[in-house]
N, C-alpha and C. Protein backbone atom coordinates (compact mmCIF):
# COMPACT_ATOMS: atom_id res chain seq x y z
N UNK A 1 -55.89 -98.39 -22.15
CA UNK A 1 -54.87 -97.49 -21.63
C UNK A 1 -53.94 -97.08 -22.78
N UNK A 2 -53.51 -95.62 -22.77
CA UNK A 2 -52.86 -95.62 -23.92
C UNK A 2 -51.20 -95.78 -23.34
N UNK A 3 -50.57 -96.12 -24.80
CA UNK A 3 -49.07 -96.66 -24.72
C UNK A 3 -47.80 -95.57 -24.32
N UNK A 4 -47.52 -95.83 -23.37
CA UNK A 4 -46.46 -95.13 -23.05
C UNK A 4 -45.74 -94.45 -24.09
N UNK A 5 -44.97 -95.09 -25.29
CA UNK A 5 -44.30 -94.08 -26.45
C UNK A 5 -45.27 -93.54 -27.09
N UNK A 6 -46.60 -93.49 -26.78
CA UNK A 6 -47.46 -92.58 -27.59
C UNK A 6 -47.47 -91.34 -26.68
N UNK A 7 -47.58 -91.08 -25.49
CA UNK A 7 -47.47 -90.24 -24.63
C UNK A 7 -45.84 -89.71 -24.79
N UNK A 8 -44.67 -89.97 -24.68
CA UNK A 8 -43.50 -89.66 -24.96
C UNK A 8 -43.19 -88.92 -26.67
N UNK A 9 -44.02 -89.50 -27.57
CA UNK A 9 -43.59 -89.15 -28.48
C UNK A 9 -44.52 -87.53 -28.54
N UNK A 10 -46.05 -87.40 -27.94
CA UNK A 10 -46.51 -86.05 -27.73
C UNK A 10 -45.81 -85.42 -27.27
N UNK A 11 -45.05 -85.45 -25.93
CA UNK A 11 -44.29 -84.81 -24.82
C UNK A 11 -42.73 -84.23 -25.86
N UNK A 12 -42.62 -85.19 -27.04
CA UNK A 12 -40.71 -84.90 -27.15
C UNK A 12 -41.53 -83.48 -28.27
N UNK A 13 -42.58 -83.95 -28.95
CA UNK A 13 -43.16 -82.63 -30.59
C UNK A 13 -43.55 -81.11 -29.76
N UNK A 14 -43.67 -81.71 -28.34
CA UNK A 14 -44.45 -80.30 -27.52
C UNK A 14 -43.21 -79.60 -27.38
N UNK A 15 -43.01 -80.53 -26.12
CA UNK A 15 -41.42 -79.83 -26.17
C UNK A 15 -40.39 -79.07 -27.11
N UNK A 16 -40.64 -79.84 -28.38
CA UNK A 16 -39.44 -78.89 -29.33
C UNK A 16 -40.51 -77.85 -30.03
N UNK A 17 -41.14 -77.41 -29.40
CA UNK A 17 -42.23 -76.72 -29.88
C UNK A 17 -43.22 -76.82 -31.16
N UNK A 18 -43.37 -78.13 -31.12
CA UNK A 18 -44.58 -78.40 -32.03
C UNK A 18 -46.01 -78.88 -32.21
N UNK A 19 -46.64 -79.23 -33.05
CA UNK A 19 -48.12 -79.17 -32.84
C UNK A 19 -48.68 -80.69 -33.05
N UNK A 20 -49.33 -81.17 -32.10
CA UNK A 20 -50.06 -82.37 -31.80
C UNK A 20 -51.27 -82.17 -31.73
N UNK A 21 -51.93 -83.17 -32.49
CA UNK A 21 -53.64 -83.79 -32.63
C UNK A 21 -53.83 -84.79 -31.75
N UNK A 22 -54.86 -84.31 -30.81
CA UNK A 22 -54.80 -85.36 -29.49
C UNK A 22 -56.78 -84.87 -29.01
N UNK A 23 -56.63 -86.68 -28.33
CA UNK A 23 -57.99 -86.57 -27.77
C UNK A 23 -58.06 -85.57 -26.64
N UNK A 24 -58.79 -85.45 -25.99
CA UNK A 24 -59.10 -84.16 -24.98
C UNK A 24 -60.42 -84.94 -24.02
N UNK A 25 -60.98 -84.56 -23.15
CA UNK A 25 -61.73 -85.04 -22.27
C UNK A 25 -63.39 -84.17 -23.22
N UNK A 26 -63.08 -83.92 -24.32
CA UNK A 26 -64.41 -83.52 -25.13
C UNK A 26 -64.13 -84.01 -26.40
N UNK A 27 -63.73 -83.00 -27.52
CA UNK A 27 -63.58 -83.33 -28.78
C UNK A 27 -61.64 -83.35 -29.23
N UNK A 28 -61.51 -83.83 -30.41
CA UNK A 28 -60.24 -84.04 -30.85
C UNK A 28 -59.67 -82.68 -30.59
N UNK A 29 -58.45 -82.25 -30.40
CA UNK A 29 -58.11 -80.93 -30.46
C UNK A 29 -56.49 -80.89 -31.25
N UNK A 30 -56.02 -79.89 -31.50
CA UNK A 30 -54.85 -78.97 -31.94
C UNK A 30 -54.16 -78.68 -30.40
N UNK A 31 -53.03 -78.98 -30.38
CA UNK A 31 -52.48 -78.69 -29.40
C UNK A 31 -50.87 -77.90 -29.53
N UNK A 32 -50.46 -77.66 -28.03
CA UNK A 32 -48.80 -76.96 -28.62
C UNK A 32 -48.69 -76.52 -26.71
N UNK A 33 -47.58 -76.53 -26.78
CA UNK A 33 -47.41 -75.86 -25.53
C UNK A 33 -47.32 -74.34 -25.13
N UNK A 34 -48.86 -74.07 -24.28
CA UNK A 34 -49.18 -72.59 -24.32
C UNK A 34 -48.43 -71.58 -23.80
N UNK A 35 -47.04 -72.32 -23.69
CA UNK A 35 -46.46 -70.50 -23.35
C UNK A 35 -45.29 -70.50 -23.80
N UNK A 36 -45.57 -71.00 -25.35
CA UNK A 36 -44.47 -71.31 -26.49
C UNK A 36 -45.34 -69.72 -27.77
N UNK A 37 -45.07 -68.60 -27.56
CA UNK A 37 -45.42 -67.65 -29.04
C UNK A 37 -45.78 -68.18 -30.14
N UNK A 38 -44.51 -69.10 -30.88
CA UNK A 38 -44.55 -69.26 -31.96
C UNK A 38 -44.89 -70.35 -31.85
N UNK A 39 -45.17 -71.79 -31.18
CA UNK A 39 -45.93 -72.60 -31.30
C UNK A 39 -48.17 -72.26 -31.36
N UNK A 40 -47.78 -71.19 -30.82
CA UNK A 40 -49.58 -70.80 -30.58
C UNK A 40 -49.99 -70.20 -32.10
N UNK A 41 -48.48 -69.30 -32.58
CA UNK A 41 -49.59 -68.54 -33.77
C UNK A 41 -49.20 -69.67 -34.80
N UNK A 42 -48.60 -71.05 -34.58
CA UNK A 42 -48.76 -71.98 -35.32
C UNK A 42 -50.25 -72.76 -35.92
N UNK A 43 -50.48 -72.56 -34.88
CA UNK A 43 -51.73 -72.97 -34.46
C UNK A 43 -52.98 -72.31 -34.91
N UNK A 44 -52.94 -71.13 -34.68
CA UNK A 44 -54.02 -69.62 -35.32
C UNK A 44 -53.50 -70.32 -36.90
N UNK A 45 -52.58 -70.07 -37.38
CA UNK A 45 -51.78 -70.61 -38.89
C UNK A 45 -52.45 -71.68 -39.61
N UNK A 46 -52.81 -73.29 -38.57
CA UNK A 46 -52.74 -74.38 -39.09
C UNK A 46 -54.33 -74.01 -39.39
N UNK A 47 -55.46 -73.34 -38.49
CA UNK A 47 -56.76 -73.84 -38.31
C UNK A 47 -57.16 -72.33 -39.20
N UNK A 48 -56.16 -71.60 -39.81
CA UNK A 48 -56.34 -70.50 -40.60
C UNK A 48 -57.86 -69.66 -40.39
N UNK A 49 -57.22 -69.41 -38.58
CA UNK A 49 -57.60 -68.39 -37.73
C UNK A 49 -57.43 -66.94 -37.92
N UNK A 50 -57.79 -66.44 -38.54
CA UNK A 50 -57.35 -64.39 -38.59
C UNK A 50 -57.76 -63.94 -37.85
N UNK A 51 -59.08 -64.23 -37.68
CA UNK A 51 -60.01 -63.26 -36.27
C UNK A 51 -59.29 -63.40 -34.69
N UNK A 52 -58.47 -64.06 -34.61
CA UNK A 52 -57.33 -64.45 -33.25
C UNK A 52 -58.42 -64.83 -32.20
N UNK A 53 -59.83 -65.44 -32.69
CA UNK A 53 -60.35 -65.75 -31.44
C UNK A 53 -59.73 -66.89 -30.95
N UNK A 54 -59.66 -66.63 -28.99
CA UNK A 54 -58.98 -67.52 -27.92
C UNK A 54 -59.40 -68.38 -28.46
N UNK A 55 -58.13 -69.42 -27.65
CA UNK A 55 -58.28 -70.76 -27.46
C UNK A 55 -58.32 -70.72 -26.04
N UNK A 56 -58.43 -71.98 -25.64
CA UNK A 56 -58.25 -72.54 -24.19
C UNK A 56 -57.58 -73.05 -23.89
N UNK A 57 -56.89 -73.04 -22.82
CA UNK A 57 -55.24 -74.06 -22.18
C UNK A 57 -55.92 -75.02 -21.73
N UNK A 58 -55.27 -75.78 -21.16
CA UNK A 58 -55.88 -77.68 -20.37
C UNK A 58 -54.60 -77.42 -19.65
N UNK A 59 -55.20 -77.47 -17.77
CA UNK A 59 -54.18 -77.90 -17.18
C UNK A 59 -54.69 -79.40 -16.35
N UNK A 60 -53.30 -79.47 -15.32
CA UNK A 60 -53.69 -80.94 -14.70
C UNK A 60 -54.41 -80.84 -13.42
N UNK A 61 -54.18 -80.08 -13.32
CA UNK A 61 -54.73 -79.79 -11.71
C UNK A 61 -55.17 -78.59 -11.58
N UNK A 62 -56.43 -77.71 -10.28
CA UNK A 62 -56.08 -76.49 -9.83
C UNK A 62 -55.39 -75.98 -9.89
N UNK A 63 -54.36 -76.14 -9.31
CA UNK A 63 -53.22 -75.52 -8.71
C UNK A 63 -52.59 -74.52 -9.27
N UNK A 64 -52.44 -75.78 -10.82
CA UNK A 64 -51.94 -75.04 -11.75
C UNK A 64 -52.11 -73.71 -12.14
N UNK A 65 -53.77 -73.65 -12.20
CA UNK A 65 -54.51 -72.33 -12.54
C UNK A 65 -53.64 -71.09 -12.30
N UNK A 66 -53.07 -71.13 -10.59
CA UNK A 66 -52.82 -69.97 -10.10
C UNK A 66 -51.38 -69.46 -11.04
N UNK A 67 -50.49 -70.37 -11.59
CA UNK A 67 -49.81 -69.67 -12.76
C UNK A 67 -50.22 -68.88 -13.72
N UNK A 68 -50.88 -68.92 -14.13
CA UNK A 68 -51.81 -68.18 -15.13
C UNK A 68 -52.76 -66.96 -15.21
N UNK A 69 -53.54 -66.51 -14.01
CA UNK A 69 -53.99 -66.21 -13.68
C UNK A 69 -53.99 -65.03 -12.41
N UNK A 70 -53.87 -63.92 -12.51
CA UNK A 70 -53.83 -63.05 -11.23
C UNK A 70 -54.51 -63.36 -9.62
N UNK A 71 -55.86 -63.51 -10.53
CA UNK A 71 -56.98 -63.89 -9.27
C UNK A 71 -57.79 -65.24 -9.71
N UNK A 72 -57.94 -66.30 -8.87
CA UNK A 72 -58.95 -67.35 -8.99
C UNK A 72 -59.82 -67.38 -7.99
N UNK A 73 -61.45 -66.91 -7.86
CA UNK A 73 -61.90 -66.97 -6.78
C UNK A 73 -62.25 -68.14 -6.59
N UNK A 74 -62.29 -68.12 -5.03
CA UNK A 74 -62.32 -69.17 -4.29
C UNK A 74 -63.26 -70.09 -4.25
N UNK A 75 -64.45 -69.68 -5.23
CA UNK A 75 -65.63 -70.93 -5.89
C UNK A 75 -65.42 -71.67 -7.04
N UNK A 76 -64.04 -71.23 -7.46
CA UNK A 76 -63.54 -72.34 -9.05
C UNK A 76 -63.14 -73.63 -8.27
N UNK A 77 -62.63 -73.94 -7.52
CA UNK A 77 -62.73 -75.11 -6.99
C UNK A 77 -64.04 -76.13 -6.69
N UNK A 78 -64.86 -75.41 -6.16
CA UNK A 78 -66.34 -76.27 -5.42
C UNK A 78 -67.20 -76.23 -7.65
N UNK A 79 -66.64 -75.39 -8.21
CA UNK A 79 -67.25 -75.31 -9.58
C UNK A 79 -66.92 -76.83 -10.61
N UNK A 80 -65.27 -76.83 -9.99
CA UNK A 80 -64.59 -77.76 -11.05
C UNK A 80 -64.90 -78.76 -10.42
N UNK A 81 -64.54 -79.54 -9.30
CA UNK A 81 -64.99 -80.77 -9.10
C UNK A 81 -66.60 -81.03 -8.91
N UNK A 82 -67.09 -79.80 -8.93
CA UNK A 82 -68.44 -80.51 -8.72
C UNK A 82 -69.62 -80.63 -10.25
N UNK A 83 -68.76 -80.08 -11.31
CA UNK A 83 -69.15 -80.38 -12.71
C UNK A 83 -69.05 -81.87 -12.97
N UNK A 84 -70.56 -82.25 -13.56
CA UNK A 84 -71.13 -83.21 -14.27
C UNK A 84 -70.45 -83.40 -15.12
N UNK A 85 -69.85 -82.81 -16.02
CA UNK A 85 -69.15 -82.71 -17.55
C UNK A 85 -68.17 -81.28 -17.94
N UNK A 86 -67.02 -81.46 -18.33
CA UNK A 86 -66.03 -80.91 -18.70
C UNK A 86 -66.22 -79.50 -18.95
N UNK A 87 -65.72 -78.55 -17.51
CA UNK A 87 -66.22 -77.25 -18.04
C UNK A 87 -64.89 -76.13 -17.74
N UNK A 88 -64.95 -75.41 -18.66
CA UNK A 88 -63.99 -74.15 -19.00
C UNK A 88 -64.52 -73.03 -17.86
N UNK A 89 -63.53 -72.57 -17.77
CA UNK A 89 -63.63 -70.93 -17.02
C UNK A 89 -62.79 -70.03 -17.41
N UNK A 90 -63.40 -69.16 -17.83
CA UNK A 90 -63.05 -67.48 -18.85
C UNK A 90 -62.22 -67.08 -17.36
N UNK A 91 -60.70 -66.83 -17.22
CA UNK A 91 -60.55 -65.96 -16.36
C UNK A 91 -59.86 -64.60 -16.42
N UNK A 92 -60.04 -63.79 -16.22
CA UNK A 92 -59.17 -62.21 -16.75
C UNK A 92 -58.13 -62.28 -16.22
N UNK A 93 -57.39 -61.22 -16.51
CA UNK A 93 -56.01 -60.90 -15.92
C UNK A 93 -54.84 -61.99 -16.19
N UNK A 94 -54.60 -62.77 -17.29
CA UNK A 94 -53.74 -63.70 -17.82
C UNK A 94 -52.88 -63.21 -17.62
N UNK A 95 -51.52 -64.27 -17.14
CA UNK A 95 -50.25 -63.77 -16.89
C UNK A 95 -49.22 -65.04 -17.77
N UNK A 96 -47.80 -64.69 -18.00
CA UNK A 96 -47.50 -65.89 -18.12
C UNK A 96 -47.51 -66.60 -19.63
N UNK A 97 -48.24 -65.89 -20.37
CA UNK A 97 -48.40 -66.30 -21.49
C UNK A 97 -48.45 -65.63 -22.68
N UNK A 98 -48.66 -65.98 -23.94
CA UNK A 98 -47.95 -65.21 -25.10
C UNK A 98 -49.38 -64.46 -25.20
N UNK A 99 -49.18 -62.86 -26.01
CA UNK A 99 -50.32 -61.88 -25.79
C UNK A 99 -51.53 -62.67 -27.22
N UNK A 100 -50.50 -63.40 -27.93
CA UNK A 100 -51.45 -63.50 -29.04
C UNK A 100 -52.38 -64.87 -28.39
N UNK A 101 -52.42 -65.58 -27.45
CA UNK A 101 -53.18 -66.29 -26.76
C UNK A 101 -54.14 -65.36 -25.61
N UNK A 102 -53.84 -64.41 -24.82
CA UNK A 102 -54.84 -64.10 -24.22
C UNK A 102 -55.48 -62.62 -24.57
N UNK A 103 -55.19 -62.25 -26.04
CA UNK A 103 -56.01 -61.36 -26.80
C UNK A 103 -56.03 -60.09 -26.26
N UNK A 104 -56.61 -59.24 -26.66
CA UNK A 104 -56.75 -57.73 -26.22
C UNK A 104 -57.41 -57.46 -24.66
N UNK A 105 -58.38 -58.57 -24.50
CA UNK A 105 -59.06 -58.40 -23.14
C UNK A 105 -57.92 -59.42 -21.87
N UNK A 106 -57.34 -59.74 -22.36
CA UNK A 106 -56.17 -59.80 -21.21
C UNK A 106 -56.98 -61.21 -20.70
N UNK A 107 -57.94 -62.26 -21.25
CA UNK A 107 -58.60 -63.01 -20.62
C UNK A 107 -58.21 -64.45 -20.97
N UNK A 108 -57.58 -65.53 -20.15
CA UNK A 108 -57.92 -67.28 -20.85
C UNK A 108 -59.14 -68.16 -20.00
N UNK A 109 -59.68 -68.74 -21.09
CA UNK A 109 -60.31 -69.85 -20.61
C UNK A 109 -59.44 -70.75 -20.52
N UNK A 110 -59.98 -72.53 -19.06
CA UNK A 110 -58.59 -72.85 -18.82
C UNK A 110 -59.95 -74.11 -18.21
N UNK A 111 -59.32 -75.51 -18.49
CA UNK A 111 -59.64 -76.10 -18.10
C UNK A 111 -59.35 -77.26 -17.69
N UNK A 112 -59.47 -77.37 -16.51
CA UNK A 112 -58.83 -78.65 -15.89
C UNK A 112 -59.15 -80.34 -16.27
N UNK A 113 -58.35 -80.60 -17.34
CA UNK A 113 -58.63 -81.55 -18.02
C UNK A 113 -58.78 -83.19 -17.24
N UNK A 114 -60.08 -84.05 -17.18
CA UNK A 114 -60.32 -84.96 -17.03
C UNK A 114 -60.00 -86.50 -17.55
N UNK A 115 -59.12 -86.16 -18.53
CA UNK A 115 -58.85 -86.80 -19.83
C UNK A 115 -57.60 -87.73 -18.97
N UNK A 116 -56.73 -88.92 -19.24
CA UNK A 116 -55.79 -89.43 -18.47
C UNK A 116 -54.74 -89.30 -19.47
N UNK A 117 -54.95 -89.10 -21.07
CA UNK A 117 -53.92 -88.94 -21.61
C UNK A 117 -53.29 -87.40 -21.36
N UNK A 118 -53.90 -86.69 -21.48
CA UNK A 118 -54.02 -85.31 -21.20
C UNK A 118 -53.60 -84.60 -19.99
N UNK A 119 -53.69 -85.88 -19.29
CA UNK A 119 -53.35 -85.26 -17.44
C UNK A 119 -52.10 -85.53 -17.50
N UNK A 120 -51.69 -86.98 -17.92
CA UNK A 120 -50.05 -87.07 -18.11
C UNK A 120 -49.20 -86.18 -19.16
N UNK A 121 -49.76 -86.35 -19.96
CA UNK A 121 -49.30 -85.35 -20.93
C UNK A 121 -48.56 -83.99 -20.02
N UNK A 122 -49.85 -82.83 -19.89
CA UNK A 122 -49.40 -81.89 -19.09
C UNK A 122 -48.15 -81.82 -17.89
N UNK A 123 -48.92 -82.86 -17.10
CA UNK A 123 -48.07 -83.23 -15.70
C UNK A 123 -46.05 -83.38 -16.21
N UNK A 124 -46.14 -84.38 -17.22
CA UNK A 124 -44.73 -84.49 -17.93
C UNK A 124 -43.93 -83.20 -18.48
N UNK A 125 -44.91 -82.22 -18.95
CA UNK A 125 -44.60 -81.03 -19.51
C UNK A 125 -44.18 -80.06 -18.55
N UNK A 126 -44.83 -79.73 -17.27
CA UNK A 126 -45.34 -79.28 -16.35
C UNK A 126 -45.71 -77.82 -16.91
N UNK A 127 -46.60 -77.71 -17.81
CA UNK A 127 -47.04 -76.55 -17.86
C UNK A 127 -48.72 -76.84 -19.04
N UNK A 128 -48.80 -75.57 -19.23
CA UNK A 128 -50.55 -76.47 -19.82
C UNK A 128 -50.26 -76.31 -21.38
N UNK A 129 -51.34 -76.96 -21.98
CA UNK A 129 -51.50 -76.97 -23.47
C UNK A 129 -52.72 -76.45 -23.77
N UNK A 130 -52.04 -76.02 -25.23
CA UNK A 130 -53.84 -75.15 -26.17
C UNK A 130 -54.61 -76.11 -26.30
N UNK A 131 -55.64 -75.97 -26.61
CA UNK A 131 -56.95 -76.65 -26.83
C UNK A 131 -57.90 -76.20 -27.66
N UNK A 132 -57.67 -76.74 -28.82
CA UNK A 132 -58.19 -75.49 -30.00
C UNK A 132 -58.94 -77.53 -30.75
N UNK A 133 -60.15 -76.86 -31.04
CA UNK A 133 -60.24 -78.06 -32.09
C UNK A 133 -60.31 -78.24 -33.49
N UNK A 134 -59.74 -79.45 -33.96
CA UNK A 134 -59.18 -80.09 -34.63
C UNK A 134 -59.55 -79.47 -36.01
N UNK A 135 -59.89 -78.54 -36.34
CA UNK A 135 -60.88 -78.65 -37.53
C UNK A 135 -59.96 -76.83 -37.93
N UNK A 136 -60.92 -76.42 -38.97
CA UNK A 136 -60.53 -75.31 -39.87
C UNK A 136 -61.51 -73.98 -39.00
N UNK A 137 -60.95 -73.01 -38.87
CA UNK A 137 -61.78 -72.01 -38.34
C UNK A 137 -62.63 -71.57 -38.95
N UNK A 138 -64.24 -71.95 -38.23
CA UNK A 138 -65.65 -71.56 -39.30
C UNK A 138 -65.89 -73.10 -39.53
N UNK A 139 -65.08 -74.03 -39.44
CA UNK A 139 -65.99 -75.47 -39.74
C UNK A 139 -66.49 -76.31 -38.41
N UNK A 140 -67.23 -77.09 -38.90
CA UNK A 140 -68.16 -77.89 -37.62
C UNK A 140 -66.83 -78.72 -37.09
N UNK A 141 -67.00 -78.84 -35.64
CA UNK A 141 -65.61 -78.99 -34.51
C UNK A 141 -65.74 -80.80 -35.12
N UNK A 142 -64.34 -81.38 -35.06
CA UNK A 142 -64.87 -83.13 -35.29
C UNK A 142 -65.25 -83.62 -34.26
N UNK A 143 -66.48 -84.90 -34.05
CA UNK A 143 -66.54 -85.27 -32.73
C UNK A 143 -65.67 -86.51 -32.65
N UNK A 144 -65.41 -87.02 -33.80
CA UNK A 144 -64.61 -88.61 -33.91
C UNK A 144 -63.29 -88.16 -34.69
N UNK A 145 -62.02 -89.02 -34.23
CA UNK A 145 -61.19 -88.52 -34.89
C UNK A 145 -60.91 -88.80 -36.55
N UNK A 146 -61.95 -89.89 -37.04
CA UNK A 146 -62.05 -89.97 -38.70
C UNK A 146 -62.90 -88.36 -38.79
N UNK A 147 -63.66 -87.58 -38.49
CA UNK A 147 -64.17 -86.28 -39.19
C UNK A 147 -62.93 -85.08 -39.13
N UNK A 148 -61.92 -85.59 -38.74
CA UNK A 148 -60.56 -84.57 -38.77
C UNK A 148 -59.87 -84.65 -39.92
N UNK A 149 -59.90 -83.21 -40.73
CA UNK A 149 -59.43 -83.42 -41.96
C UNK A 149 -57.99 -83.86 -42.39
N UNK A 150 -57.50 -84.30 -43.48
CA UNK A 150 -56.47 -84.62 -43.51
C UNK A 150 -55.24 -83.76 -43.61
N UNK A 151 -55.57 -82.64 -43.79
CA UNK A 151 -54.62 -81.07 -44.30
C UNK A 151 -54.49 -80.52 -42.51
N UNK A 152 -55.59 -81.37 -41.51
CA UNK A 152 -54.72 -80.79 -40.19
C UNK A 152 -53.81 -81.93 -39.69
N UNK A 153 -54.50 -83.16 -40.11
CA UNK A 153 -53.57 -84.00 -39.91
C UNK A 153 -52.20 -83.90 -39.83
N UNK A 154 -51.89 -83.66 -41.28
CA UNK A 154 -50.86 -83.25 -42.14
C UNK A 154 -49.80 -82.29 -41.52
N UNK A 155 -50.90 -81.37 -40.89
CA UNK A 155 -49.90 -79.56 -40.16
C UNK A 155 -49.17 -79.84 -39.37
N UNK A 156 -49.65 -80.84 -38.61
CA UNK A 156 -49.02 -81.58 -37.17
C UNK A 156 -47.56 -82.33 -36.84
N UNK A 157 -46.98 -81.72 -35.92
CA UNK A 157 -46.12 -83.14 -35.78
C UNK A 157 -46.09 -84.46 -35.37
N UNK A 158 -46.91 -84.48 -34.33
CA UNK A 158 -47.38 -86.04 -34.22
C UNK A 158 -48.78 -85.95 -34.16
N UNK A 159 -49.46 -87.19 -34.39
CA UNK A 159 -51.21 -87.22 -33.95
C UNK A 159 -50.92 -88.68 -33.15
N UNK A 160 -51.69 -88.12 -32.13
CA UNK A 160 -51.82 -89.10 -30.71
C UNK A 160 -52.63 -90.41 -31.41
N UNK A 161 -51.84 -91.70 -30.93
CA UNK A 161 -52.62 -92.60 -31.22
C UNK A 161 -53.87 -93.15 -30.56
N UNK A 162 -53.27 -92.63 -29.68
CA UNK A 162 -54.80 -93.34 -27.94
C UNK A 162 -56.36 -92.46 -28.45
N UNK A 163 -57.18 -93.65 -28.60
CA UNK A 163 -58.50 -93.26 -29.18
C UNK A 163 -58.68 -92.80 -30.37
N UNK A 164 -58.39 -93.23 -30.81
CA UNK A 164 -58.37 -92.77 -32.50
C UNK A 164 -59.93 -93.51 -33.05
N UNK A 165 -59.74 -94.83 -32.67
CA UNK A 165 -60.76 -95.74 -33.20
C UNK A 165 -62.32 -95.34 -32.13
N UNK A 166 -62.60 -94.79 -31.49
CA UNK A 166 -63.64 -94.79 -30.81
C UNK A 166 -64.91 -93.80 -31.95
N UNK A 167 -65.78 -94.37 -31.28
CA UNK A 167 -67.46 -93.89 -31.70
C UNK A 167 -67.97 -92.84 -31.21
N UNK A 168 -67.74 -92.70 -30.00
CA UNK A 168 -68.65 -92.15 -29.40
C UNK A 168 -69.16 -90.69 -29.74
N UNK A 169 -70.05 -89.89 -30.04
CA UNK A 169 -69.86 -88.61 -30.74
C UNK A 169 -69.90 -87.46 -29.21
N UNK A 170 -68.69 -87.15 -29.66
CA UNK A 170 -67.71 -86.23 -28.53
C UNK A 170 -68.33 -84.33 -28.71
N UNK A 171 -68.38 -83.81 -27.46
CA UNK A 171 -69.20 -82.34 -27.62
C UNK A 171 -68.28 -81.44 -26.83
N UNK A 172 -67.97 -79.98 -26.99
CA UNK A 172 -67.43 -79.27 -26.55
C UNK A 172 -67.23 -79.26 -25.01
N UNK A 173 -66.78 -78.36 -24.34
CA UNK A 173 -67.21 -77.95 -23.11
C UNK A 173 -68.17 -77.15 -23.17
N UNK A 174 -68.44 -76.93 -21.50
CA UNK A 174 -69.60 -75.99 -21.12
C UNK A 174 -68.68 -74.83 -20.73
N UNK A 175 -68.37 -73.49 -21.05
CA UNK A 175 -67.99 -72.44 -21.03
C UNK A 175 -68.51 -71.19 -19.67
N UNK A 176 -67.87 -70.95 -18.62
CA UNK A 176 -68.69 -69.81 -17.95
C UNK A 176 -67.91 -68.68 -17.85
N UNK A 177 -68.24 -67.98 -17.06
CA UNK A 177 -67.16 -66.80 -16.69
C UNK A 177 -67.98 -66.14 -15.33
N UNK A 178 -66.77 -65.84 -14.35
CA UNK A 178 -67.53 -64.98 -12.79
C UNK A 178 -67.29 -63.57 -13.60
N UNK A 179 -68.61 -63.07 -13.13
CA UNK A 179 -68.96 -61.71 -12.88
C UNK A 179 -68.13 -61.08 -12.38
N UNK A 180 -67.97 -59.69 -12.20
CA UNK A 180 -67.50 -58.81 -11.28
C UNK A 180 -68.01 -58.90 -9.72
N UNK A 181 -68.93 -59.53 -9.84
CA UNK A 181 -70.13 -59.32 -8.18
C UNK A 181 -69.98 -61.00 -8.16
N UNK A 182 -69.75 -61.73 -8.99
CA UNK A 182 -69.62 -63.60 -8.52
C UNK A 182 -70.42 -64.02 -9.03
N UNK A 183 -71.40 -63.24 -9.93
CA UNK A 183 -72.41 -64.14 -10.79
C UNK A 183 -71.91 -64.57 -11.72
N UNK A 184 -72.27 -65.88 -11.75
CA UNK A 184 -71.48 -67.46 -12.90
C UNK A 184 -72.92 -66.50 -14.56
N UNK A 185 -71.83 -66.15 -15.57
CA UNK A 185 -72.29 -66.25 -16.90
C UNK A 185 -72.13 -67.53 -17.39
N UNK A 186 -72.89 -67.77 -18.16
CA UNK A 186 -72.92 -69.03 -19.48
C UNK A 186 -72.66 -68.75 -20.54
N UNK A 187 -71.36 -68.60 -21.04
CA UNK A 187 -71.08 -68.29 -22.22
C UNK A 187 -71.49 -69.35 -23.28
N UNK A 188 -71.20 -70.63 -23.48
CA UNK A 188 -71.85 -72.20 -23.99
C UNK A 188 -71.92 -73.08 -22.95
């Protein structure tokens, strides 16, 4: 279980709008609180992003979604709990959030994070976080938090201690997006 002032000390760097290295319910990620501007193009900054491709928010719940979002149809629910493994949904019409996060097509991916550090995290914040991983834009994502370089280390204001030491080799999400007509794409 991770330690309470490790969770407090993420929550106080988010809050004053800064950037945390934290596990995620996939791989290590870059984090900031997503409807902070200048904490996000911190972020595009640290992982020396130009092309402004999205990131993804992590919220705690459904519910949340509907902040964000104009329309959620009514199969993202029976989608999210009934995923095997940690999956994103592309949704259009972003509201709520800074333009340099939901890009020219007006779209965020958003995913309801499984993670327990991550759920408190948010829940304490009450709003969601980026989810960008850990690494340099154009390099292979880390799956362990030793393959996270030390120059992002470095960018950060705090790096989460909970799981640091684990093995296990950690993989993205699975990515979709609804159609116009309700057909589920596979983006990854």
């Amino acid at each position: 279980m991770y330690k309470p002032d490790d969770l407090s000390n993420a929550y106080n760097a988010i809050k004053k709008g800064g950037i945390i290295i934290y596990p995620t319910d996939t791989i290590w990620g870059i984090g900031c609180d997503a409807t902070n501007a200048e904490a996000v193009e911190r972020v595009y900054s640290i992982k020396d992003r130009n092309d402004r491709k999205q990131m993804l928010i992590l919220v705690d719940r459904i519910e949340m979604i509907h902040s964000y979002v104009e329309y959620v149809p009514n199969i993202t629910r029976t989608f999210i709990e009934s995923a095997d493994k940690p999956l994103s949904i592309i949704f259009p019409n972003a509201m709520n959030l800074p333009v340099s996060l939901v890009g020219k097509e007006n779209t965020i991916g958003i995913r309801v994070v499984r993670e327990d550090f991550c759920r408190a995290l948010i829940e304490k914040l009450g709003k969601p976080i980026v989810s960008t991983s850990a690494n340099m834009s154009g390099d292979p994502y880390p799956a362990r938090f030793e393959q996270i370089l030390e120059k992002i280390k470095e960018s950060a204001d705090y790096v989460v201690k909970w799981r640091q030491d684990e093995n296990k080799h950690a993989a993205p999400s699975e990515i979709i997006k609804f159609s116009e007509k309700g057909e589920i794409i596979k983006i990854r």
